[in-house]
Protein backbone atom coordinates (compact mmCIF):
# COMPACT_ATOMS: atom_id res chain seq x y z
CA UNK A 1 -24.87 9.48 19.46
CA UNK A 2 -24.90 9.65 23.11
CA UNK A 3 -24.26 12.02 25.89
CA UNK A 4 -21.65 11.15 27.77
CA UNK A 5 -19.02 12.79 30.29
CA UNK A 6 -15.65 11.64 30.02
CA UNK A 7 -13.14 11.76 32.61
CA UNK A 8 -9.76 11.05 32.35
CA UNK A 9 -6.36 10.94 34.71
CA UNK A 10 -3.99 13.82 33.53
CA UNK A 11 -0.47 14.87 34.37
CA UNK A 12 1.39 12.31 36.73
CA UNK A 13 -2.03 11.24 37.90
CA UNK A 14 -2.87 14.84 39.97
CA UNK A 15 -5.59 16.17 38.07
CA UNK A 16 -8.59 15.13 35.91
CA UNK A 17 -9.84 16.10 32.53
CA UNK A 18 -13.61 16.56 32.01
CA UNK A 19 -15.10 16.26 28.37
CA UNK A 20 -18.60 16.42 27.73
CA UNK A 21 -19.48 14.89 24.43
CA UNK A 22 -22.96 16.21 23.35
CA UNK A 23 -25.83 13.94 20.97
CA UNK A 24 -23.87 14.98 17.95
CA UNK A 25 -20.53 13.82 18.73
CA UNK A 26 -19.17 16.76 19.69
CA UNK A 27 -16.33 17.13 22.16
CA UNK A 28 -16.36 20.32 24.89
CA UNK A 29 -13.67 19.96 27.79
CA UNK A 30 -14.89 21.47 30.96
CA UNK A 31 -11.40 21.79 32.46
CA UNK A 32 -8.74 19.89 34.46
CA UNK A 33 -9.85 19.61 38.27
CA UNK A 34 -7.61 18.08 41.24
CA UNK A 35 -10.78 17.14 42.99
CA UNK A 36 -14.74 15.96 41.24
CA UNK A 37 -17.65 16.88 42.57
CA UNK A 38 -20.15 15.44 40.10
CA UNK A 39 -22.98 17.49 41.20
CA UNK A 40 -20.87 20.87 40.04
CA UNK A 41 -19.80 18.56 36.86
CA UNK A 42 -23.15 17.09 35.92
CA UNK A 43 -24.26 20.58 36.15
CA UNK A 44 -22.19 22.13 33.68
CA UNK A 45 -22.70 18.80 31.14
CA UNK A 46 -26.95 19.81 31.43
CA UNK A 47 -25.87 23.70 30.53
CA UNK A 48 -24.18 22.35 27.49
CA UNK A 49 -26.81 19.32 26.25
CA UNK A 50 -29.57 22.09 26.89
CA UNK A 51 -27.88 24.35 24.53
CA UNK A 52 -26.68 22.00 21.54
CA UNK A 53 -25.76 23.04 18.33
CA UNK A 54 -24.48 21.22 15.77
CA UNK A 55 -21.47 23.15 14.48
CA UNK A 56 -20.54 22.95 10.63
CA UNK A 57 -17.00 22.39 9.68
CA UNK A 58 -15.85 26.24 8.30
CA UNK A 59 -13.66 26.26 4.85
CA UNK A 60 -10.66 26.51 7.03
CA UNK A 61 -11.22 23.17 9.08
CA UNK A 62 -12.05 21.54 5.55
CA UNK A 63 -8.97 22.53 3.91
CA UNK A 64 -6.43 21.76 7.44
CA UNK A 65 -8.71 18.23 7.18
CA UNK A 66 -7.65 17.59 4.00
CA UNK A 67 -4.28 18.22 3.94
CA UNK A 68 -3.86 16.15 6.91
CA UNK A 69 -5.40 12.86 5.11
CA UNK A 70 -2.92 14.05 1.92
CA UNK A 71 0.06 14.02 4.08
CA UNK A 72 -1.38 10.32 6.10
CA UNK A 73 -1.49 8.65 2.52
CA UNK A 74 1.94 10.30 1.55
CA UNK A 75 2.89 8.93 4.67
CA UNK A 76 3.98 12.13 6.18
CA UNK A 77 2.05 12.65 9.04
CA UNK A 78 1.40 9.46 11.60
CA UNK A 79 0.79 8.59 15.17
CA UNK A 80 4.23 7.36 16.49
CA UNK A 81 4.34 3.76 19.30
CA UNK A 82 3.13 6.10 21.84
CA UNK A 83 0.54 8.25 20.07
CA UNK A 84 2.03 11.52 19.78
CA UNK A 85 1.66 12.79 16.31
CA UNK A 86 4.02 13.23 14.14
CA UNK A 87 5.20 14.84 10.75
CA UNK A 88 8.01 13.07 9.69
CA UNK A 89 10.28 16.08 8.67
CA UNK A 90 12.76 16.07 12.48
């Protein structure tokens, strides 16, 4: 995989939302900021690629995982038109 820092347009357009995804995938957000400076940003993405650890999945995250593929195939849980997630019991 590769590094990358994502940046994305949040609430109403006012604010941003940093992710830095690290060479295993991994997702870490960095916070929401109203203005970018990408020095202060590509700073903090080089703290967390010069620190990676791959993190295993705990028995917790396996079980919550696998009931959430049990209820997809019941067809329970889905993403609705406009990708919020639903569970199909409201």
């Amino acid at each position: 995989m590769s590094r990358e820092i994502k940046i994305n347009k949040y609430k109403g357009n006012t604010h941003y939302s940093v992710r830095v995804v690290d060479s295993y995938g991994q997702e870490h957000h960095i916070g929401y900021y109203k203005h970018l400076y990408t020095n202060k940003l590509e700073e903090k993405a080089h703290e967390i690629w010069s620190n990676e650890v791959k993190q295993e999945p705990n028995s917790m995250d396996l079980a919550i995982s696998a009931l959430i593929k049990l209820d997809e195939q019941s067809g329970i849980y889905f993403t609705d038109n406009r990708g919020n997630h639903r569970d199909g019991l409201d």
